[in-house]
PDB file of N, CA and C in Angstrom:
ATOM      1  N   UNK A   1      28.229  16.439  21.194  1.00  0.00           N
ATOM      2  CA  UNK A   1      27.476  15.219  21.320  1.00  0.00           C
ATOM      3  C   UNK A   1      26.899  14.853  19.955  1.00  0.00           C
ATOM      4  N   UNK A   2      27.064  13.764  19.382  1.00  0.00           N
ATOM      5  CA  UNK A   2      26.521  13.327  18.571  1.00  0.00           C
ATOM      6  C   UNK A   2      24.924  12.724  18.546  1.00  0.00           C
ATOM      7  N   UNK A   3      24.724  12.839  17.271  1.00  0.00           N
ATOM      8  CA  UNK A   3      22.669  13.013  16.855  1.00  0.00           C
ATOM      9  C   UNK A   3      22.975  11.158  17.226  1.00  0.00           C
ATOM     10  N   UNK A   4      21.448  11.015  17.468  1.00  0.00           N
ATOM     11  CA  UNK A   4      21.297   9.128  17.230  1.00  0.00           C
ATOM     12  C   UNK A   4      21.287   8.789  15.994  1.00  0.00           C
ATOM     13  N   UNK A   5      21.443   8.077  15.318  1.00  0.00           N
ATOM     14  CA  UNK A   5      21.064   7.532  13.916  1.00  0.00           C
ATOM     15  C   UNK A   5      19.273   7.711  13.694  1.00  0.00           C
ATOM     16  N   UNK A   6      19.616   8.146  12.791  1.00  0.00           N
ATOM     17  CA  UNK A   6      17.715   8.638  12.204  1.00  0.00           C
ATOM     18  C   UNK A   6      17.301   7.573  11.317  1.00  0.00           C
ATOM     19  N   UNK A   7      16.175   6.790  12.179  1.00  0.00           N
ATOM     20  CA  UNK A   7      15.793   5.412  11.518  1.00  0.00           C
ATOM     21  C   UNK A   7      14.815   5.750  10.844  1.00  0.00           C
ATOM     22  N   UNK A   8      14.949   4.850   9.248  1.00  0.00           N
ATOM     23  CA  UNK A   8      13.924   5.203   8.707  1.00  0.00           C
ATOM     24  C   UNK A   8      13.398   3.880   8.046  1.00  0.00           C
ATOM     25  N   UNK A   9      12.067   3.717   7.238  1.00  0.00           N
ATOM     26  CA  UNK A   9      10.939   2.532   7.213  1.00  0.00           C
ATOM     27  C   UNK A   9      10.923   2.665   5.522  1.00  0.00           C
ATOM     28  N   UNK A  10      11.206   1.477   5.260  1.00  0.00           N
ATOM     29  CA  UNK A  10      10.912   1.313   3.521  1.00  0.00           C
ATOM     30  C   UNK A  10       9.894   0.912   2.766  1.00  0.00           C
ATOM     31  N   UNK A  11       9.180   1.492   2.063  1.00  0.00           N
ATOM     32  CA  UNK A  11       8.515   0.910   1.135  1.00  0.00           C
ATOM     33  C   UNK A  11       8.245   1.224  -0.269  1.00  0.00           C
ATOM     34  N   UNK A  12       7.655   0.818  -1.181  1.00  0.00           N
ATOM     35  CA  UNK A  12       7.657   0.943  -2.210  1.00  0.00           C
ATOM     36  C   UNK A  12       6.388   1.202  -2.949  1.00  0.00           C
ATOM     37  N   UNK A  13       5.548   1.846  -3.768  1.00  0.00           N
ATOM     38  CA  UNK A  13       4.484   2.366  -4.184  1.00  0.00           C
ATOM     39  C   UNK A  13       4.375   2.004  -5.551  1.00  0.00           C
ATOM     40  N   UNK A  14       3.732   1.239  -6.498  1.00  0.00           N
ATOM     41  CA  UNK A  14       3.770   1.012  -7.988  1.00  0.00           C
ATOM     42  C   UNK A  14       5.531   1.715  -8.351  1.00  0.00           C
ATOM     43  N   UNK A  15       6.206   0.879  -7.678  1.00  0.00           N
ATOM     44  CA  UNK A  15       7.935   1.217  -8.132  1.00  0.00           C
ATOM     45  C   UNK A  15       8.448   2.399  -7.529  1.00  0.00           C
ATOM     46  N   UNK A  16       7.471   2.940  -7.085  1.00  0.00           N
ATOM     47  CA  UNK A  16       8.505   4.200  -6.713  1.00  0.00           C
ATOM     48  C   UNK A  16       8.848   4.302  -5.208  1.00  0.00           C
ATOM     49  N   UNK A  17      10.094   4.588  -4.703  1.00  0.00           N
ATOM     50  CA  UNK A  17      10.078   4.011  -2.891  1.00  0.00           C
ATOM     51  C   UNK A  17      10.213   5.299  -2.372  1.00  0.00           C
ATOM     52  N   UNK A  18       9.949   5.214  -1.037  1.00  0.00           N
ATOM     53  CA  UNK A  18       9.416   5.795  -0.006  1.00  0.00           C
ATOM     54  C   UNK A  18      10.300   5.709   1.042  1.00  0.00           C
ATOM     55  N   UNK A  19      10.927   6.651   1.647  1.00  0.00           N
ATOM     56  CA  UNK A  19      11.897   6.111   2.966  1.00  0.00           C
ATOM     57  C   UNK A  19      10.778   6.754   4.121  1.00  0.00           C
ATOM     58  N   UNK A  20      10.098   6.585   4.741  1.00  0.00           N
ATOM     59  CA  UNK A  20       9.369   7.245   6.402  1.00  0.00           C
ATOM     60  C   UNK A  20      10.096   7.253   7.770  1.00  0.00           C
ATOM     61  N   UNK A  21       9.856   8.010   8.078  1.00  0.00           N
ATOM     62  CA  UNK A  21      10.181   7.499   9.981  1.00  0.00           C
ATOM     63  C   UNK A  21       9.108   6.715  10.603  1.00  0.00           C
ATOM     64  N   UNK A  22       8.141   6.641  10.391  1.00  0.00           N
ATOM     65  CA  UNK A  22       7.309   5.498  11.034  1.00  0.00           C
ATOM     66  C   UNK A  22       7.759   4.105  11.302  1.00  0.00           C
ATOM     67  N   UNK A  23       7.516   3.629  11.962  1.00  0.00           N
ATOM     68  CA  UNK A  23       7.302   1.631  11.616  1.00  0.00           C
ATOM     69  C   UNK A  23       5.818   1.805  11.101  1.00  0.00           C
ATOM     70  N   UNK A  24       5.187   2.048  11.736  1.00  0.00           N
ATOM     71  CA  UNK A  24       3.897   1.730  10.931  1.00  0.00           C
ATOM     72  C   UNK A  24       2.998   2.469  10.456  1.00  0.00           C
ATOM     73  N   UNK A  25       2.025   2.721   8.975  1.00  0.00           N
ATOM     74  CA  UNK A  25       1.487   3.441   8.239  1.00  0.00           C
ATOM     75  C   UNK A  25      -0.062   3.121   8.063  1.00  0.00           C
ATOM     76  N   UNK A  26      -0.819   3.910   8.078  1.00  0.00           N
ATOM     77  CA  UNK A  26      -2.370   3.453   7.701  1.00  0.00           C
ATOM     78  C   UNK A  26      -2.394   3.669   5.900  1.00  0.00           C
ATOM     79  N   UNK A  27      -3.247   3.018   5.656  1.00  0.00           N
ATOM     80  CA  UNK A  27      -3.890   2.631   4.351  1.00  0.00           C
ATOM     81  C   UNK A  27      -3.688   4.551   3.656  1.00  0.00           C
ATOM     82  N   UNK A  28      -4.642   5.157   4.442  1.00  0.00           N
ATOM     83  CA  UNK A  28      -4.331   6.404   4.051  1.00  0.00           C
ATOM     84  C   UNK A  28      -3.490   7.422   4.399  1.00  0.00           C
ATOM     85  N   UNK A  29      -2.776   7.177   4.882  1.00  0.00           N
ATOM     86  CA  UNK A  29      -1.469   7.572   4.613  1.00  0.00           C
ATOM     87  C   UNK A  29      -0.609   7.579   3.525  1.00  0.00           C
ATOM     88  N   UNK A  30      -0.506   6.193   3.787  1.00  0.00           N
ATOM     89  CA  UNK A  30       0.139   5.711   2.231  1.00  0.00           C
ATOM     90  C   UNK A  30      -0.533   6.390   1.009  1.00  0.00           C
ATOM     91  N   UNK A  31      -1.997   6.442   1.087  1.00  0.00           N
ATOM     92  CA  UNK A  31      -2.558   7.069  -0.023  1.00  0.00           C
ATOM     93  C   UNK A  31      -1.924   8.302  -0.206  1.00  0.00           C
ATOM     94  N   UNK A  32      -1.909   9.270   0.844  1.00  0.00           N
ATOM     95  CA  UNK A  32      -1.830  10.875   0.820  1.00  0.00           C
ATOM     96  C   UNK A  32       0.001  10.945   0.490  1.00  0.00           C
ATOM     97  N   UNK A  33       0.849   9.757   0.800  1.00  0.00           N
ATOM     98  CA  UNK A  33       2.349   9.748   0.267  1.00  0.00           C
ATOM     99  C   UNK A  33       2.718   9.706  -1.346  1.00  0.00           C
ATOM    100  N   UNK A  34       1.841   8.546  -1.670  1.00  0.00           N
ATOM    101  CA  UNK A  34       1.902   8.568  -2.983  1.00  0.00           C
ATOM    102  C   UNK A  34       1.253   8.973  -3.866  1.00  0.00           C
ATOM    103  N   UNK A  35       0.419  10.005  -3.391  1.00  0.00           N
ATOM    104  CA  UNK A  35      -0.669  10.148  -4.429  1.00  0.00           C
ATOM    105  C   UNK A  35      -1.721   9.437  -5.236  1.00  0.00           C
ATOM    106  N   UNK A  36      -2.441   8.809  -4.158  1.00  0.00           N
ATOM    107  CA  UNK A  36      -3.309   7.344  -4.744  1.00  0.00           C
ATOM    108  C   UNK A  36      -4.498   7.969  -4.671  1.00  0.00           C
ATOM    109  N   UNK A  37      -5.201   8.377  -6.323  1.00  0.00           N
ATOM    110  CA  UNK A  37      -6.623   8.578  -6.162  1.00  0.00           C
ATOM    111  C   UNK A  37      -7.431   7.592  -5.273  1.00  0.00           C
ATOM    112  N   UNK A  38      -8.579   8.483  -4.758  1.00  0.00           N
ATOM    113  CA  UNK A  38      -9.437   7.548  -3.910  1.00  0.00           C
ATOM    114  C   UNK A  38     -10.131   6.303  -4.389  1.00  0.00           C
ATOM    115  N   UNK A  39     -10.524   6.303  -5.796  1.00  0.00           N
ATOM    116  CA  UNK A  39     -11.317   5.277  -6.724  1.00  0.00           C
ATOM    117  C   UNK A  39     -10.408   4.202  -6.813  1.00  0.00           C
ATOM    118  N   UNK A  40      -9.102   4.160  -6.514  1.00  0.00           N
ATOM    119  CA  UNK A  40      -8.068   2.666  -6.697  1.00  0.00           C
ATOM    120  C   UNK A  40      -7.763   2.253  -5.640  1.00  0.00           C
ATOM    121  N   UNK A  41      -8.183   0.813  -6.112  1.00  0.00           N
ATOM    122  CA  UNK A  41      -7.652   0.044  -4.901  1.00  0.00           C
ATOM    123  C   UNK A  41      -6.295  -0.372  -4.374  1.00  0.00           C
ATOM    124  N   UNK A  42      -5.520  -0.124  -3.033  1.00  0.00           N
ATOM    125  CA  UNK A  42      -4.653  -0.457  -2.919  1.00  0.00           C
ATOM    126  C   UNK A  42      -4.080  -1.366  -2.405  1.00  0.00           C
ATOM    127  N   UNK A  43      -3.035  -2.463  -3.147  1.00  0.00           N
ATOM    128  CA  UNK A  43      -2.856  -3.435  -3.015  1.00  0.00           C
ATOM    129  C   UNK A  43      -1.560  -4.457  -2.565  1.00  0.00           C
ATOM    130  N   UNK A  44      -1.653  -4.935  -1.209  1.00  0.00           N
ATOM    131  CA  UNK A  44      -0.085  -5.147  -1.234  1.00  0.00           C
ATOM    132  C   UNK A  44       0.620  -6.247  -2.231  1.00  0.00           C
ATOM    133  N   UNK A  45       1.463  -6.484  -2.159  1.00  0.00           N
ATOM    134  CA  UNK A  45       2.121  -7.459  -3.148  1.00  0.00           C
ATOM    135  C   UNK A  45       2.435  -8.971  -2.534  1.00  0.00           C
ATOM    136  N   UNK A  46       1.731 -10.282  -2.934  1.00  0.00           N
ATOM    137  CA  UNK A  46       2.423 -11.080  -1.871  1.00  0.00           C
ATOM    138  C   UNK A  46       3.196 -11.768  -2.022  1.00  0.00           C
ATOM    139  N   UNK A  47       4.309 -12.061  -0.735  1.00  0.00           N
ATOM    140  CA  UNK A  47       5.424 -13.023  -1.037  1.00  0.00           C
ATOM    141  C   UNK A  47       5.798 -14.089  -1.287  1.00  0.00           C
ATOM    142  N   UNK A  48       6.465 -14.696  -2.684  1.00  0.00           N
ATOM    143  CA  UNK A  48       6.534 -15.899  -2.817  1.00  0.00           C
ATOM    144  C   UNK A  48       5.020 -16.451  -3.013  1.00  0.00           C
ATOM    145  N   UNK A  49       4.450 -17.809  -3.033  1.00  0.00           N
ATOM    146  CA  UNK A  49       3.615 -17.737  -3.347  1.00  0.00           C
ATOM    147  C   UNK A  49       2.063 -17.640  -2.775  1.00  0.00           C
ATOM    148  N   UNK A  50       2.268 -16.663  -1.898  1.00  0.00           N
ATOM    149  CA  UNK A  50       1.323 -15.997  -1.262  1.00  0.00           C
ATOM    150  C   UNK A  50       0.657 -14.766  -2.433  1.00  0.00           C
ATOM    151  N   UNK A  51      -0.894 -14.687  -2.130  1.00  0.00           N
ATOM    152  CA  UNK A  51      -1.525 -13.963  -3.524  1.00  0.00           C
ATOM    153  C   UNK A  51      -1.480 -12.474  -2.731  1.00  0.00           C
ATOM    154  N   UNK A  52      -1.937 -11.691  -3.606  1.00  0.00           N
ATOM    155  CA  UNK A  52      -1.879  -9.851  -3.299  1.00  0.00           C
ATOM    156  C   UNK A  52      -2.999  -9.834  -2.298  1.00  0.00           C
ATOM    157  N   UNK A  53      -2.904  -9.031  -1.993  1.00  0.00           N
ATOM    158  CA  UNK A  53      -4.392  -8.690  -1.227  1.00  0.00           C
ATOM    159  C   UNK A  53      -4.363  -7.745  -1.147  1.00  0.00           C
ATOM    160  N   UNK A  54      -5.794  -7.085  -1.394  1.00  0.00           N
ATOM    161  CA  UNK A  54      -6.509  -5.832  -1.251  1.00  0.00           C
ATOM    162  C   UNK A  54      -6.319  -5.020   0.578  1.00  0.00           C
ATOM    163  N   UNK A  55      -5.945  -4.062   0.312  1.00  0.00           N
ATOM    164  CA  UNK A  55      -5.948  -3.241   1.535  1.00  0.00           C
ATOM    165  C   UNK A  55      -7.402  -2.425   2.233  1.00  0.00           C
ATOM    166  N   UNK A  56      -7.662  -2.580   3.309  1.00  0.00           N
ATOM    167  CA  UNK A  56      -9.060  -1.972   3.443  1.00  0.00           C
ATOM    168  C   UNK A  56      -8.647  -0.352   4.090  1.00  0.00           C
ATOM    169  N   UNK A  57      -9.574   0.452   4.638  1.00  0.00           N
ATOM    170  CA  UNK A  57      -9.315   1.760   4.733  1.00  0.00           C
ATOM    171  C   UNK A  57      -8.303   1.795   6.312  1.00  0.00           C
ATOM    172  N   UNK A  58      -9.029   0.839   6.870  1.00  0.00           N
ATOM    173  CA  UNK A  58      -8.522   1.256   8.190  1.00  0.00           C
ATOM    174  C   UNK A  58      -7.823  -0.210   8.546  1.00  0.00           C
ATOM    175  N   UNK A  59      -6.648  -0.092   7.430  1.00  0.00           N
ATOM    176  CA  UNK A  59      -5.788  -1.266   7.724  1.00  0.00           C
ATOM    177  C   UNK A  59      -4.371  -0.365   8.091  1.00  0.00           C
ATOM    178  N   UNK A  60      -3.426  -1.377   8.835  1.00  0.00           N
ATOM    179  CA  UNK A  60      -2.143  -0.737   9.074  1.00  0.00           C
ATOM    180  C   UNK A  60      -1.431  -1.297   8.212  1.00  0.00           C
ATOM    181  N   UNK A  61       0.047  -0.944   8.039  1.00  0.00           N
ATOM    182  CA  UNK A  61       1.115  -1.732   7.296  1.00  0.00           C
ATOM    183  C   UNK A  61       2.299  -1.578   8.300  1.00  0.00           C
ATOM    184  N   UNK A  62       2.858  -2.464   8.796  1.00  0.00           N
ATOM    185  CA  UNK A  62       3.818  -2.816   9.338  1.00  0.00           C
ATOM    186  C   UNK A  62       4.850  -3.123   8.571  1.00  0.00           C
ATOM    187  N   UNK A  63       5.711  -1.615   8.895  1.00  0.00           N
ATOM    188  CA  UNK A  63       7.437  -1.949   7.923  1.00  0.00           C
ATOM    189  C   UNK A  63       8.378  -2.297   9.031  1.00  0.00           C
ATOM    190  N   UNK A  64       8.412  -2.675   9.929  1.00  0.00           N
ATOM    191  CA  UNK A  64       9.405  -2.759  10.899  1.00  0.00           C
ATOM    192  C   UNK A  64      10.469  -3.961  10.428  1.00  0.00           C
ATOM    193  N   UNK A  65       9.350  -4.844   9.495  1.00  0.00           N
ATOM    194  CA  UNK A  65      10.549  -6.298   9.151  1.00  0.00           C
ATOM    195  C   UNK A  65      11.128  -6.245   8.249  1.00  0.00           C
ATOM    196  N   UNK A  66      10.807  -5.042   7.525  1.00  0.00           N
ATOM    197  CA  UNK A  66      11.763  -4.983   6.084  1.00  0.00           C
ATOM    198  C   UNK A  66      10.606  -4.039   4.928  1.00  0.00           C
ATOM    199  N   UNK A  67      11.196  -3.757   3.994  1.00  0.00           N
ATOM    200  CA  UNK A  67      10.271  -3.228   2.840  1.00  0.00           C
ATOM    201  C   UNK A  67       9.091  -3.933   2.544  1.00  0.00           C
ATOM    202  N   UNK A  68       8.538  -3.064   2.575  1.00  0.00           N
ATOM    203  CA  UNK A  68       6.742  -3.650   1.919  1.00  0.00           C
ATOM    204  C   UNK A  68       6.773  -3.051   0.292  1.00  0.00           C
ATOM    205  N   UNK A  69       6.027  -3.821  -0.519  1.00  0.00           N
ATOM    206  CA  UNK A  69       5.475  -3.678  -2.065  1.00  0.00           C
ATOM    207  C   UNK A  69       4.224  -3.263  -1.999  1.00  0.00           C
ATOM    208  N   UNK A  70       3.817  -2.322  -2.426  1.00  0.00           N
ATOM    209  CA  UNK A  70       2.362  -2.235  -2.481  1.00  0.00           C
ATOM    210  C   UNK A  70       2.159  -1.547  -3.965  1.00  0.00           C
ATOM    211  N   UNK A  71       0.495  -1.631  -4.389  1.00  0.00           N
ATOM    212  CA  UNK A  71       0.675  -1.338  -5.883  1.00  0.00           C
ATOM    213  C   UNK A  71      -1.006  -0.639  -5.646  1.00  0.00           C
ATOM    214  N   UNK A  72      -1.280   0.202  -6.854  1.00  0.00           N
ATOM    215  CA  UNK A  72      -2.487   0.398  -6.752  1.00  0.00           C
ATOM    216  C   UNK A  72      -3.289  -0.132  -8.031  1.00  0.00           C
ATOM    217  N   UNK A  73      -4.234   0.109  -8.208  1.00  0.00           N
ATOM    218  CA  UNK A  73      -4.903  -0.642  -9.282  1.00  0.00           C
ATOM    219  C   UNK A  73      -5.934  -0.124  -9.415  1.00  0.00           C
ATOM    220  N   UNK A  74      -6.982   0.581 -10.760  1.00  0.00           N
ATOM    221  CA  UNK A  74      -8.288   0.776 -10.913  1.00  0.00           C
ATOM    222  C   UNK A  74      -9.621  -0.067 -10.074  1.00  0.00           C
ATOM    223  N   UNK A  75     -10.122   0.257  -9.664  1.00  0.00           N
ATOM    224  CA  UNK A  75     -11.066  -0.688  -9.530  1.00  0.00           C
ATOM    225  C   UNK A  75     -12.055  -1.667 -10.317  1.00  0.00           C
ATOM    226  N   UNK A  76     -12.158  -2.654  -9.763  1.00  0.00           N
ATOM    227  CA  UNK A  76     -12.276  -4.130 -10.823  1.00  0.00           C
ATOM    228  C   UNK A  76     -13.881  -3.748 -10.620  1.00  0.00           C
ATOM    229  N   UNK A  77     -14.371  -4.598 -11.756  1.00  0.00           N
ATOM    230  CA  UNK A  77     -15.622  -4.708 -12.068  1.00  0.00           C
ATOM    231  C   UNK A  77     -16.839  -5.805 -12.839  1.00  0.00           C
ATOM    232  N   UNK A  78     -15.921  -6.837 -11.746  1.00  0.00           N
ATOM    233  CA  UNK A  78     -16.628  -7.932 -12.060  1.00  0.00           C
ATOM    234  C   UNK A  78     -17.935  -8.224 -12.034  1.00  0.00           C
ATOM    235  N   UNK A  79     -18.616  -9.000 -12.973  1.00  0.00           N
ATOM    236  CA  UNK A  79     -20.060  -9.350 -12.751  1.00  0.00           C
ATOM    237  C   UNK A  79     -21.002  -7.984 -12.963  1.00  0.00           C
ATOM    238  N   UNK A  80     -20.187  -6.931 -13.745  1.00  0.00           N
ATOM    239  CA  UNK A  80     -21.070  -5.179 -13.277  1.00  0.00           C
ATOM    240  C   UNK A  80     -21.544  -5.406 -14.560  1.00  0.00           C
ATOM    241  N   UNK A  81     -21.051  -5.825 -15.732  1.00  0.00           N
ATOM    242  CA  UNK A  81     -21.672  -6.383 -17.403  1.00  0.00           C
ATOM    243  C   UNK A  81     -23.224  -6.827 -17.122  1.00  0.00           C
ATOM    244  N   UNK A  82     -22.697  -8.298 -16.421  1.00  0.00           N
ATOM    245  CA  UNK A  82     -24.103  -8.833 -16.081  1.00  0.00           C
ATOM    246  C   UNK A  82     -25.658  -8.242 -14.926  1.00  0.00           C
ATOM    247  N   UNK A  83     -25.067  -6.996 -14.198  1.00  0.00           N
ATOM    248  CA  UNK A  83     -25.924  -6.587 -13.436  1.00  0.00           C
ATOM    249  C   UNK A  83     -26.449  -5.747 -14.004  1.00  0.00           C
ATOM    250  N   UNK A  84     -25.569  -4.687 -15.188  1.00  0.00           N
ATOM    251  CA  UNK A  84     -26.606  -3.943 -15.715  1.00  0.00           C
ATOM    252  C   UNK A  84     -27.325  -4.168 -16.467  1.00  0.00           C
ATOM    253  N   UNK A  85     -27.424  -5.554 -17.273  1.00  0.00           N
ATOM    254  CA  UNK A  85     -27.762  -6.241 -18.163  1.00  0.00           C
ATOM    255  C   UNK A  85     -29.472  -6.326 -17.680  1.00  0.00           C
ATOM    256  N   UNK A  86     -29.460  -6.689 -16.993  1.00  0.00           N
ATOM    257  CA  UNK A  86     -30.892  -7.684 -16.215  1.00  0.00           C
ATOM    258  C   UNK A  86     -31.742  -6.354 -16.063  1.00  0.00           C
TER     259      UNK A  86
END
C-alpha cells in the first residue's frame, strides 16, 4: 500500500524558506523556526501594494493559500530621542 502524499506549507523567513506540515503557524513558532530573537519585530511582507505589517504575539499565519514572506527587523524607536530629551 502506498504512503498519502506528505503535504507540506511554505514560507519564507528574511530569505531563507521553510517547508512545515502545518497550514497554520503562531507568531512564535515561527520565532522558535527561525531563530528570531525576542527584541525583533516580526514582520509580514505585503502584497502588491498593500504595506508590511507588524505581527503581534498571539497572531496566526495562514499558509494554506500559498507562501507567506515574513521578515524580522530590530525594533524601531521612534519619538524615544525626544522622550529622553524632556
Amino acid at each position: 500500500m502506498s504512503k498519502p502524499p506528505t503535504v507540506s506549507y511554505l514560507l519564507y523567513v528574511n530569505g531563507e524558506r521553510f517547508e512545515v506540515p502545518l497550514p497554520q503557524l503562531t507568531v512564535n513558532q515561527i520565532r522558535a523556526l527561525a531563530s528570531i530573537a525576542p527584541q525583533f519585530e516580526l514582520m509580514i511582507e505585503g502584497v502588491g501594494s498593500k504595506p508590511d505589517l507588524q505581527l503581534g504575539l498571539n497572531d496566526q499565519i495562514d499558509l494554506s493559500h500559498g507562501a507567506v514572506v515574513l521578515f524580522a527587523r530590530p525594533p524601531t524607536m521612534f519619538g524615544m530621542a525626544r522622550s529622553m530629551s524632556e
